[in-house]
C-alpha atoms as a PDB file:
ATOM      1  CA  UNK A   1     151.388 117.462  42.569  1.00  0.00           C
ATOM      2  CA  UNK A   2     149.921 120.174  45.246  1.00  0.00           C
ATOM      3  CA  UNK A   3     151.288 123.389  44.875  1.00  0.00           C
ATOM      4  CA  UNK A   4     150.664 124.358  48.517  1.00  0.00           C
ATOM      5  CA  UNK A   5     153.799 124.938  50.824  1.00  0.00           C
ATOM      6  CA  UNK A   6     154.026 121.868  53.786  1.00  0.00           C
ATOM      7  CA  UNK A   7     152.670 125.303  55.907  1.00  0.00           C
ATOM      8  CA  UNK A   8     149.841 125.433  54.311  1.00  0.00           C
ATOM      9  CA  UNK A   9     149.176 121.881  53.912  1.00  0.00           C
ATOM     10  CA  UNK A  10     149.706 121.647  57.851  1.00  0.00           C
ATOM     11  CA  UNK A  11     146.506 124.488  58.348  1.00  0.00           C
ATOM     12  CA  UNK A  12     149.197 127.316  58.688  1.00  0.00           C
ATOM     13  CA  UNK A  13     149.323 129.713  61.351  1.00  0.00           C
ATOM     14  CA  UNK A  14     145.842 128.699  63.397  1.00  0.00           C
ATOM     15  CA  UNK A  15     146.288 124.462  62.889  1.00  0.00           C
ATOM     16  CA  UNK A  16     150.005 124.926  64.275  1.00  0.00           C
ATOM     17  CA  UNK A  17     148.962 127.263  66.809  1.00  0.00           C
ATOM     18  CA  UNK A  18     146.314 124.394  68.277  1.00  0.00           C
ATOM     19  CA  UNK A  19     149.113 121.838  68.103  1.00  0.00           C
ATOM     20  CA  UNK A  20     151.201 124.009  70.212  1.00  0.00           C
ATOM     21  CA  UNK A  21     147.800 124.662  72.617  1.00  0.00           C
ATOM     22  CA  UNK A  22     147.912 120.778  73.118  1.00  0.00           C
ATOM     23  CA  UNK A  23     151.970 120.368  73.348  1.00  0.00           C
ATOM     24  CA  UNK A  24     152.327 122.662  76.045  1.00  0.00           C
ATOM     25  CA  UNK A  25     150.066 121.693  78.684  1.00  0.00           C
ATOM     26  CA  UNK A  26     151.679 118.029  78.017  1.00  0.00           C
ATOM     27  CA  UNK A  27     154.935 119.143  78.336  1.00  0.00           C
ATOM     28  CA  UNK A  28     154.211 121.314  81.056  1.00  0.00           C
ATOM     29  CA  UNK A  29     152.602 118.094  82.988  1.00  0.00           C
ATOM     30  CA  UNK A  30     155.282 115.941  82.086  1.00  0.00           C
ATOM     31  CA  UNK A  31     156.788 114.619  85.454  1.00  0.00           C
ATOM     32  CA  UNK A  32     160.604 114.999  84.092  1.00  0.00           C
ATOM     33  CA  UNK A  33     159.569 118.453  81.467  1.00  0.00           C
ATOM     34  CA  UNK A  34     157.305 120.512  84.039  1.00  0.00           C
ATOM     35  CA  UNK A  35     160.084 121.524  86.177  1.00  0.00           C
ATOM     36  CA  UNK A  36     160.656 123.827  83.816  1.00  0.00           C
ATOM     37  CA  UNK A  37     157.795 125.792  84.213  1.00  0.00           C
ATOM     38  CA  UNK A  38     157.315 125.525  87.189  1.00  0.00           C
ATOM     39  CA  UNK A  39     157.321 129.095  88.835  1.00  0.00           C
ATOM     40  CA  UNK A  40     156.865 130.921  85.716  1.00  0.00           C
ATOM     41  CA  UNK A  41     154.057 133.694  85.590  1.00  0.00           C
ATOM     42  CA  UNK A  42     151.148 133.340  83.076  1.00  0.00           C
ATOM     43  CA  UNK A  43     152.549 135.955  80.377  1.00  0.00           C
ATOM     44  CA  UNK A  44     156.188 133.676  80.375  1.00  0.00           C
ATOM     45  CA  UNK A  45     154.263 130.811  79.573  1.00  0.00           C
ATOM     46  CA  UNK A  46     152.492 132.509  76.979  1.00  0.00           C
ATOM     47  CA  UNK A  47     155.730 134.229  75.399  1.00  0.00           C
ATOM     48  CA  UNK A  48     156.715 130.429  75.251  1.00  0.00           C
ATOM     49  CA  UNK A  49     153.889 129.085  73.660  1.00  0.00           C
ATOM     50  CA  UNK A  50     154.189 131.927  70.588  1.00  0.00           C
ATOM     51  CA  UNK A  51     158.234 130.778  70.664  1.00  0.00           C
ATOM     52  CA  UNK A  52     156.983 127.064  70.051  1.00  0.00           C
ATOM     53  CA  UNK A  53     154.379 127.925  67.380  1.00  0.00           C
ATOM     54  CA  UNK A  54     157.349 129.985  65.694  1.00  0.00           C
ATOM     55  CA  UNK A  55     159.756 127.373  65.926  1.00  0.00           C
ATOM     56  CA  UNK A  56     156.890 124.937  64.762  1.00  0.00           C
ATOM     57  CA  UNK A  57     156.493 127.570  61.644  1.00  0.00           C
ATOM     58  CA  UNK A  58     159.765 127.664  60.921  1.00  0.00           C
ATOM     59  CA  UNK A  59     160.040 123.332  61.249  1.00  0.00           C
ATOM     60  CA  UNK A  60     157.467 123.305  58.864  1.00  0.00           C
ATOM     61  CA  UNK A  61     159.353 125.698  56.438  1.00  0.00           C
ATOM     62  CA  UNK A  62     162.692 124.406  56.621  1.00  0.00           C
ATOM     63  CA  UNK A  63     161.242 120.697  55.344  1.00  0.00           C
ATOM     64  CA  UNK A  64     159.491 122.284  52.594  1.00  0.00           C
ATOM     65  CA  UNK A  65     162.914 124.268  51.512  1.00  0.00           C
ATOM     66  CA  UNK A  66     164.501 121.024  50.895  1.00  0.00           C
ATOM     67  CA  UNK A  67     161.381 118.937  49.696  1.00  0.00           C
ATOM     68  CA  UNK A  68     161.618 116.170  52.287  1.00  0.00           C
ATOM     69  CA  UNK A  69     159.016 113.982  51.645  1.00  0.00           C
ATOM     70  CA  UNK A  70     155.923 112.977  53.825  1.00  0.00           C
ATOM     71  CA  UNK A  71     157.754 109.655  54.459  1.00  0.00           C
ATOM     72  CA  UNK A  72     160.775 110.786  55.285  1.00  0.00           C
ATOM     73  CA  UNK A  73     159.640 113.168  57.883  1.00  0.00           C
ATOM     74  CA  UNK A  74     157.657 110.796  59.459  1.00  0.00           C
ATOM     75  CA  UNK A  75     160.482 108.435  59.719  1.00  0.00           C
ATOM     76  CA  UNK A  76     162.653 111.065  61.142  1.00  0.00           C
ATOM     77  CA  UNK A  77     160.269 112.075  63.596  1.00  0.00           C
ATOM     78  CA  UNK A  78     159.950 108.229  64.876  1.00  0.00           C
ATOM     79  CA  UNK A  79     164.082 108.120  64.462  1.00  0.00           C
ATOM     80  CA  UNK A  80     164.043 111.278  66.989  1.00  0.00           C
ATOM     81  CA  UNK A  81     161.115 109.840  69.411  1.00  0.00           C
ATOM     82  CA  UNK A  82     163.102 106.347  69.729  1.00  0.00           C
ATOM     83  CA  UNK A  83     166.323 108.770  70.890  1.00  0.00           C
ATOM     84  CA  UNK A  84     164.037 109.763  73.700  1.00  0.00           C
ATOM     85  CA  UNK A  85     165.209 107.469  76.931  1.00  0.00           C
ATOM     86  CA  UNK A  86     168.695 108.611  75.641  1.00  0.00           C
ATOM     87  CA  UNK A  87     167.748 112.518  75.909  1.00  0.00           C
ATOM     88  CA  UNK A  88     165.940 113.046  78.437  1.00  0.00           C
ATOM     89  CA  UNK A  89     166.592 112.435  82.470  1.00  0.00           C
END
């Protein structure tokens, strides 16, 4: 059994910092997501992209606290994608 924290086995800091590099220019293409940020100067959108790495950091932590299992996130991550036509516009 690896000792490393889900962090660490994700890359840490600079592997969830590209994933956040990629998910913001999607979302911020996204014909029903870019609305909202639309209008917003540069430095915004980069105060938002260090929120989303953060809140990706802290994601990552909170499954490790309580030892959810590879399977079981990826099954809650494909419960949470299949809500999607419900959530969104």
């Amino acid at each position: 059994m690896s000792t490393k924290t889900l962090y660490e086995r994700l890359g840490g800091y600079d592997a969830i910092s590209a994933v956040a590099n990629d998910l913001l220019p999607r979302l911020r293409n996204d014909p029903q997501l870019g609305r909202f940020w639309a209008h917003r100067a540069e430095d915004s959108i980069q105060r938002e992209k260090q929120l989303l790495i953060d809140f990706l950091g802290h994601a990552a932590a909170t499954l490790a606290k309580f030892k959810v299992p590879e399977a079981e996130q990826s099954e809650v991550v494909k419960f949470v994608q299949g809500l999607k036509k419900e959530i969104v516009e």
